[in-house]
Protein backbone atom coordinates (compact mmCIF):
# COMPACT_ATOMS: atom_id res chain seq x y z
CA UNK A 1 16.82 12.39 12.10
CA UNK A 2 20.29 12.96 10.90
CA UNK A 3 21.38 14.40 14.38
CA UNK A 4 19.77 11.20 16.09
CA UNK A 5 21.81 8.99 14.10
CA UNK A 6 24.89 11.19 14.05
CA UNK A 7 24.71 10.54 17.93
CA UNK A 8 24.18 6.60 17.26
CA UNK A 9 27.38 6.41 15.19
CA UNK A 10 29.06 8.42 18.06
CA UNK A 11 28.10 5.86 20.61
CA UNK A 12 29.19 3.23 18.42
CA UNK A 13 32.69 4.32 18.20
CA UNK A 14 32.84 5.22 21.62
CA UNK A 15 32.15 1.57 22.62
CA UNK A 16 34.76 0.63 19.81
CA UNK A 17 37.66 2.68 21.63
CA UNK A 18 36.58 1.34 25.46
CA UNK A 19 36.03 -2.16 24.40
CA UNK A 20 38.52 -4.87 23.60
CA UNK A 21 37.46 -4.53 20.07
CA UNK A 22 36.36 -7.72 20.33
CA UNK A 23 34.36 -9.29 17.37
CA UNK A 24 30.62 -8.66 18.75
CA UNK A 25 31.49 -4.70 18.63
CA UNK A 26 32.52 -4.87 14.95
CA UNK A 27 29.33 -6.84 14.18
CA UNK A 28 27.17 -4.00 16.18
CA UNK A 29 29.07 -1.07 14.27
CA UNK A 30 28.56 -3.14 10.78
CA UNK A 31 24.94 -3.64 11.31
CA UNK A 32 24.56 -0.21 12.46
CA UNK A 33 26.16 1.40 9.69
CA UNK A 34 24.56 -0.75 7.00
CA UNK A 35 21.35 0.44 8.97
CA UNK A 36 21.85 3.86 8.88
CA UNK A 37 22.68 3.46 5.15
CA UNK A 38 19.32 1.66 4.67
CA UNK A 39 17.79 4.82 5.80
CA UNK A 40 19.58 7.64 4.14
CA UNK A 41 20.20 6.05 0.69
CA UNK A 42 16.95 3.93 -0.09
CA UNK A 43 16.85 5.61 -3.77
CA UNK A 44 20.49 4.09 -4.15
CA UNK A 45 20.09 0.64 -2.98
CA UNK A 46 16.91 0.53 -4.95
CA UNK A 47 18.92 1.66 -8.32
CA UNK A 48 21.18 -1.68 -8.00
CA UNK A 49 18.19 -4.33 -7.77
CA UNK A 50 18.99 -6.58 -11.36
CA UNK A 51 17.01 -8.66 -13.09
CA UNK A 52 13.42 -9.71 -11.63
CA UNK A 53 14.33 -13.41 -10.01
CA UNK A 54 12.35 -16.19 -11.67
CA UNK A 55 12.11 -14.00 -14.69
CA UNK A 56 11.89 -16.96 -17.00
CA UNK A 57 8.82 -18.97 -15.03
CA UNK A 58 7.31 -15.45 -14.70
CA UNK A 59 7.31 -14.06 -18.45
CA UNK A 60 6.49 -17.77 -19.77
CA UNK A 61 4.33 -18.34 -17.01
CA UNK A 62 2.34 -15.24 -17.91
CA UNK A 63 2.36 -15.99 -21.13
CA UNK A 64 0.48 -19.05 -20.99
CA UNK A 65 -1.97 -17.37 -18.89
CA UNK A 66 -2.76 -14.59 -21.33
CA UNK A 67 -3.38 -16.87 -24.61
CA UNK A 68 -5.48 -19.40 -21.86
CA UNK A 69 -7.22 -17.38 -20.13
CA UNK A 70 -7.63 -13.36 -21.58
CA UNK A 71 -7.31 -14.49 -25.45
CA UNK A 72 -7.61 -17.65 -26.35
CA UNK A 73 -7.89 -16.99 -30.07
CA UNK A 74 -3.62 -16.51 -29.83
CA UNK A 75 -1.87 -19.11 -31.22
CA UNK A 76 1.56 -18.16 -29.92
CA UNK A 77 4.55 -20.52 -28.60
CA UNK A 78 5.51 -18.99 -25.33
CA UNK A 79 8.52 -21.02 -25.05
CA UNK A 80 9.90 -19.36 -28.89
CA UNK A 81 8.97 -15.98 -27.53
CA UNK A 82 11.12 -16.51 -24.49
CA UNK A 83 13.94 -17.94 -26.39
CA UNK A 84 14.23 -14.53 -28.71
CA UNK A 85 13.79 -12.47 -25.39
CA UNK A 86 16.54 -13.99 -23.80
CA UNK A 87 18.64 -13.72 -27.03
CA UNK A 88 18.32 -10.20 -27.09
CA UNK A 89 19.22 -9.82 -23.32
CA UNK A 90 21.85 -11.87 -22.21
CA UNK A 91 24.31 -11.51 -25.16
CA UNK A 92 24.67 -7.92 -24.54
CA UNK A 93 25.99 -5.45 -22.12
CA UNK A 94 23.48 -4.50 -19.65
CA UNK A 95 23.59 -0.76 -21.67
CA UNK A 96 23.75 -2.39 -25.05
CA UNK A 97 20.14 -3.81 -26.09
CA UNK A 98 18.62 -1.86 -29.20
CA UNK A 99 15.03 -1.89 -30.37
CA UNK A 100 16.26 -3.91 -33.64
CA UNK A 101 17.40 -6.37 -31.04
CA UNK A 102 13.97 -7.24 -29.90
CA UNK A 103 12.56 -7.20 -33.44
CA UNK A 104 12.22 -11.50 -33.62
CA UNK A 105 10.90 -11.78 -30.54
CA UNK A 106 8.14 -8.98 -31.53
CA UNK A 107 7.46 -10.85 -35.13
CA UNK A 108 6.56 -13.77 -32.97
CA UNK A 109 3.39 -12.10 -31.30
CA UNK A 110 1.47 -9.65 -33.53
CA UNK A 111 -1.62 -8.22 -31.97
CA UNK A 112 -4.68 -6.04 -33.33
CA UNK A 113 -7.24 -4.05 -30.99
CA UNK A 114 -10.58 -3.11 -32.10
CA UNK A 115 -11.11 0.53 -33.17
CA UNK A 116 -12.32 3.49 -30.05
CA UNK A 117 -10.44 1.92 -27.16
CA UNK A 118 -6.87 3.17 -27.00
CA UNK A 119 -5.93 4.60 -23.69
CA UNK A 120 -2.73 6.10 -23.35
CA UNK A 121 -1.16 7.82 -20.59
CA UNK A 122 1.47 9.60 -18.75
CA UNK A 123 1.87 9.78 -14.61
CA UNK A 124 -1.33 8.70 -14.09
CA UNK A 125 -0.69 4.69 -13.90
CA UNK A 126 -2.48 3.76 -10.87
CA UNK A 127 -5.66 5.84 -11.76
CA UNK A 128 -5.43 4.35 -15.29
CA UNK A 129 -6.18 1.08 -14.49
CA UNK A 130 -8.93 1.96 -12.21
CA UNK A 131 -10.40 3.90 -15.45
CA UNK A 132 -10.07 1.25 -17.62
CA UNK A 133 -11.39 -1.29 -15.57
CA UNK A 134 -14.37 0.58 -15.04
CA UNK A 135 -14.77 1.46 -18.43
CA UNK A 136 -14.56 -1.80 -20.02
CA UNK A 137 -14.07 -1.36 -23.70
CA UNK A 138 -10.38 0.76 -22.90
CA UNK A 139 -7.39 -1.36 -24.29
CA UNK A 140 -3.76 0.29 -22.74
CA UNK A 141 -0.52 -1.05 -23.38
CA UNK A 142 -0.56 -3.03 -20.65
CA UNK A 143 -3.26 -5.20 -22.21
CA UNK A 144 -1.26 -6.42 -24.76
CA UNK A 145 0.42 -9.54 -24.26
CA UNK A 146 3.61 -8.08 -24.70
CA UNK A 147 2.62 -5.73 -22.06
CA UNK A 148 0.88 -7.97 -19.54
CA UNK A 149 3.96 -10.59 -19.95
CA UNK A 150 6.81 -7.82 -19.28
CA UNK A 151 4.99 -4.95 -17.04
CA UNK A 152 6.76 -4.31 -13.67
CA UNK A 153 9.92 -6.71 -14.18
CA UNK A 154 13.09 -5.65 -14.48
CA UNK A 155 16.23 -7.32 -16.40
CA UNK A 156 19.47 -6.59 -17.99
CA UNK A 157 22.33 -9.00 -19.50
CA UNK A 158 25.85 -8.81 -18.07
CA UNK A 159 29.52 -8.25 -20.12
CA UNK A 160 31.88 -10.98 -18.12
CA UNK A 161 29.37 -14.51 -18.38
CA UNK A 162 26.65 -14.24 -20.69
CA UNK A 163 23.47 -14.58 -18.78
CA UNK A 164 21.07 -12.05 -17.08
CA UNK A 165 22.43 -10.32 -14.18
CA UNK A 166 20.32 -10.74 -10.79
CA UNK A 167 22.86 -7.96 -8.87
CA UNK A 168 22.81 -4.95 -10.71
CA UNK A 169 20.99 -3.31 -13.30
CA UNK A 170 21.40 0.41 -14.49
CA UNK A 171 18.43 3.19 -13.92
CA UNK A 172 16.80 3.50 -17.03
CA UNK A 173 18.58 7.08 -17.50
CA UNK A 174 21.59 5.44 -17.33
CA UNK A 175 21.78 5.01 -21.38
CA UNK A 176 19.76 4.84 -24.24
CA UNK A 177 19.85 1.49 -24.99
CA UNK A 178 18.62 0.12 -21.96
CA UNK A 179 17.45 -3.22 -22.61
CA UNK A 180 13.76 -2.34 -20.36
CA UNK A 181 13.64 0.88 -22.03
CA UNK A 182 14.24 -0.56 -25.48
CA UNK A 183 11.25 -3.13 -25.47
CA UNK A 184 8.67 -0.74 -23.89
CA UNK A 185 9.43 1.65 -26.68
CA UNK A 186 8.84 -0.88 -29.40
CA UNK A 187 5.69 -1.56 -27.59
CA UNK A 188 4.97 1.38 -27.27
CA UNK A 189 5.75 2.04 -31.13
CA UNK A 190 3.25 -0.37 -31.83
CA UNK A 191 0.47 0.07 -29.49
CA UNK A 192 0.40 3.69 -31.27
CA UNK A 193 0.69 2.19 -34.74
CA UNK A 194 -2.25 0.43 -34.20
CA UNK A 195 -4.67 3.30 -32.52
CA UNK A 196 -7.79 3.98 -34.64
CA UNK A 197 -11.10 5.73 -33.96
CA UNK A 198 -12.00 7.85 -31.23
CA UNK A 199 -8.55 7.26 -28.45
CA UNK A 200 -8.11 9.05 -25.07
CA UNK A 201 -5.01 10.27 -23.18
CA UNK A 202 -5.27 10.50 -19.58
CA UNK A 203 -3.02 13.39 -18.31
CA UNK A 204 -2.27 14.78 -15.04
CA UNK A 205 -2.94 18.03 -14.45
CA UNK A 206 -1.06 18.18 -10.30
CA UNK A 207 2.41 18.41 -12.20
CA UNK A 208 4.50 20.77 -14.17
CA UNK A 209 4.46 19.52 -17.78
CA UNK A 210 1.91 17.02 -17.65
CA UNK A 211 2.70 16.40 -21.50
CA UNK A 212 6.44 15.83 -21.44
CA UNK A 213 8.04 15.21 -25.07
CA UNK A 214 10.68 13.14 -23.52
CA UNK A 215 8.50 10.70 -21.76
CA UNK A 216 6.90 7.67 -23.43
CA UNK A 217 3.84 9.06 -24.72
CA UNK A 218 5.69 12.25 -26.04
CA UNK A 219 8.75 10.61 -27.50
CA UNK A 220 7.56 7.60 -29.11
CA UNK A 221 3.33 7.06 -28.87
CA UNK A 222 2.65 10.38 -29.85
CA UNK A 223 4.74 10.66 -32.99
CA UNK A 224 3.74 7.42 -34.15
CA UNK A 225 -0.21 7.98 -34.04
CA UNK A 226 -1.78 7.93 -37.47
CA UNK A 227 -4.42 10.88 -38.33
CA UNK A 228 -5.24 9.03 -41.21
CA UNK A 229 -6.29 6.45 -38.73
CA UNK A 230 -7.66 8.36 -35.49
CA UNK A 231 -10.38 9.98 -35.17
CA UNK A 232 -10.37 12.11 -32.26
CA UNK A 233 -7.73 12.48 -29.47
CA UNK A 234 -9.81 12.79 -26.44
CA UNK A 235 -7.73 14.68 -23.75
CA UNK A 236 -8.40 13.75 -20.33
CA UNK A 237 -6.91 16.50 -17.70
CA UNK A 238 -7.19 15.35 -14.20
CA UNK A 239 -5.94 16.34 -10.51
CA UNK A 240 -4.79 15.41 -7.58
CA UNK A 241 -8.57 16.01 -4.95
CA UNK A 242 -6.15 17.60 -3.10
CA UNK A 243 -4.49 19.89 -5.64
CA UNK A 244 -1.98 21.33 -6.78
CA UNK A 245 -3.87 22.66 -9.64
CA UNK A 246 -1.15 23.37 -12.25
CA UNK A 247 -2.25 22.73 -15.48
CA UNK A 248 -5.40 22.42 -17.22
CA UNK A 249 -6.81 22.22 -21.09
CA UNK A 250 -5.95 25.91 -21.42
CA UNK A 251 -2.85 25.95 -18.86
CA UNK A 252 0.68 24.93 -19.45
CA UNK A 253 1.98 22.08 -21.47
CA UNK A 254 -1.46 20.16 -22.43
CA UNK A 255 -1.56 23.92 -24.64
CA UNK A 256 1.19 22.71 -26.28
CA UNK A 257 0.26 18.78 -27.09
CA UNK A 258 -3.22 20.43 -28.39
CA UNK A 259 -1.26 22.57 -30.67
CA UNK A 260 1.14 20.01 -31.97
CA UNK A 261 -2.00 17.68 -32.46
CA UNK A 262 -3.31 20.76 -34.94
CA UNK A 263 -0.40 21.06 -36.67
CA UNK A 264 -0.69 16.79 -37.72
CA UNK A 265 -4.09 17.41 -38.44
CA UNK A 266 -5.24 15.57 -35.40
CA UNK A 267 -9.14 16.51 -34.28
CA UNK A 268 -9.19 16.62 -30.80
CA UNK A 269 -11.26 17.22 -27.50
CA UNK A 270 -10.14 18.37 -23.94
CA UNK A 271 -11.53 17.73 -20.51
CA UNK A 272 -10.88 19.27 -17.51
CA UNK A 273 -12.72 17.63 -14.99
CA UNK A 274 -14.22 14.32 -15.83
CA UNK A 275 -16.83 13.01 -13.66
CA UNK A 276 -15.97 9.36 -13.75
CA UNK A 277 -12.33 9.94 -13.18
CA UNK A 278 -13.55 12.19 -10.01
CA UNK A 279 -15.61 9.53 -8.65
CA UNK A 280 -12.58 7.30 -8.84
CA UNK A 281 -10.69 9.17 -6.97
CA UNK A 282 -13.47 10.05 -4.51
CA UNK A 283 -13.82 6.18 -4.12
CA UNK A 284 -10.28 6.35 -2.53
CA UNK A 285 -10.59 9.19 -0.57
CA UNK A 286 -13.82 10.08 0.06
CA UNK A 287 -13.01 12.33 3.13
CA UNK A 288 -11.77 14.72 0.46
CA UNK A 289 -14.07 18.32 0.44
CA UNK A 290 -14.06 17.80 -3.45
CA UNK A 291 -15.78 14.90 -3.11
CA UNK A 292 -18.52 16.04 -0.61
CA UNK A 293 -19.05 18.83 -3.41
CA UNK A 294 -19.44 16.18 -6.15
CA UNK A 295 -21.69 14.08 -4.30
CA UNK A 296 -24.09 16.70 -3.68
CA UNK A 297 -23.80 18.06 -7.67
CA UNK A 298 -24.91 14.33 -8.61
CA UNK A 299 -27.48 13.72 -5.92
CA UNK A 300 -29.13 17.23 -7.15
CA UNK A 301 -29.01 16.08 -10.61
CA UNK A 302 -30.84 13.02 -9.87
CA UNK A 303 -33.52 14.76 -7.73
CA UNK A 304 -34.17 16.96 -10.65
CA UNK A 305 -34.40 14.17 -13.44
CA UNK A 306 -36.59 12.44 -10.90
CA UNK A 307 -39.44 14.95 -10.84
């Protein structure tokens, strides 16, 4: 690929020398350049999208859907929420925004859950929600309001006009006080804060250091779990159909979350292969020889409970 447009750029400039340089041949070199650009450096262009357009009709917007619609019991004003949002935001540099920064806006919308339906999770989003909406009583951050009116935006403030900035934002590895990276914490702080009963964390078992003490579970949900409060931690290990099979309940770094769990007096229980998580997967790729294998296993266990 690199050759082929090594040899596009070469035409290009050979056109450039035999032409009259005229106007048209600059605009074909531009566009070709910016297109081979496109296609090496996607990851780069990506990293300067700012803040979400629309942010304000979208978080105020969703707002109103969630105390409408999903809980109607809340009582909040979305338009007060906003207001402390932005106030944390757009008054700062776009590296600048602390947790304590966000603190109003979070005083604003307290939530509760009901006991035995934390999820949590780590790079295993997409089969997450599948599992929770299949298993109804499963609460995950997301749920919350604070969740469900931030999740997938993105937004940062700017130094020279106060305002958000809609060109560029910093990755979130970019600084520690990234003003994304600063709110999901402290919602993540309190999702943990308020876990009680029997809660489950859905790991995945395809990578190298499924439990990772420096992502969001590991840094903040983790150390803020009560054992006064929860019950069990219900592990939940799961693979890729397709492998790789790296780590497991008695492999790698899910050995070490078990053992820090002992040392906090945690109780806990670890699964390796959980049918309904399976069957998920199996839903989306059914071709998969795992699958075949599971599908017999269940239609045998029927047969047998049959007779």
């Amino acid at each position: 690929m690199h050759e082929h447009l090594a040899s596009i750029v070469r035409i290009n400039e050979a056109v450039l020398v035999t032409s009259s340089k005229t106007s048209v041949t600059f605009v074909m070199i531009n566009v070709t350049m910016w297109f081979i650009m496109l296609l090496l450096c996607p990851s780069q262009l990506r990293a300067q999208l700012g803040t979400t357009p629309n942010i304000k009709h979208i978080v105020v917007g969703r707002c109103h859907s969630y105390i409408t619609l999903i809980d109607p019991s809340l009582r909040y004003d979305c338009e007060e929420i906003w207001r402390h949002f932005e106030e944390a935001v757009v008054h700062q540099s776009s590296c600048n925004v602390t947790v304590e920064d966000y603190h109003q806006m979070f005083y604003l919308m307290p939530q509760t859950w009901p006991c035995d339906g934390f999820l949590f999770w780590s790079k295993t989003r997409t089969l997450m929600h599948s599992y929770a909406a299949v298993v109804r009583h499963f609460w995950t951050l997301e749920d919350t309001l604070v969740g469900f009116m931030f999740n997938d935006l993105i937004w940062c403030g700017q130094d020279e006009d106060p305002g958000f900035d809609f060109n560029s934002c910093p990755k979130w590895s970019a600084c520690r006080t990234h003003p994304v990276y600063s709110l999901w914490r402290q919602a993540s702080q309190n999702f943990a804060e308020m876990a009680c009963g029997n809660i489950t964390v859905l790991l995945n078992g395809s990578i190298v250091n499924a439990f990772n003490r420096k992502s969001m579970f590991g840094s903040v949900e983790l150390d803020n779990l009560n054992p006064q409060r929860v019950d069990y931690v219900n592990i939940k290990v799961v693979t890729n159909l397709e492998g790789p099979y790296i780590e497991s309940c008695s492999q790698g770094s899910i050995v070490d979350l078990i053992q820090i769990l002992q040392s906090r007096g945690f109780r806990w229980t670890c699964t390796d292969n959980d049918e309904t998580l399976m069957i998920l997967q199996c839903i989306q790729d059914p071709k998969q020889p795992s699958c075949q294998t599971c599908a017999n296993s269940l239609l045998h266990r029927k047969s047998l409970t049959s007779n």
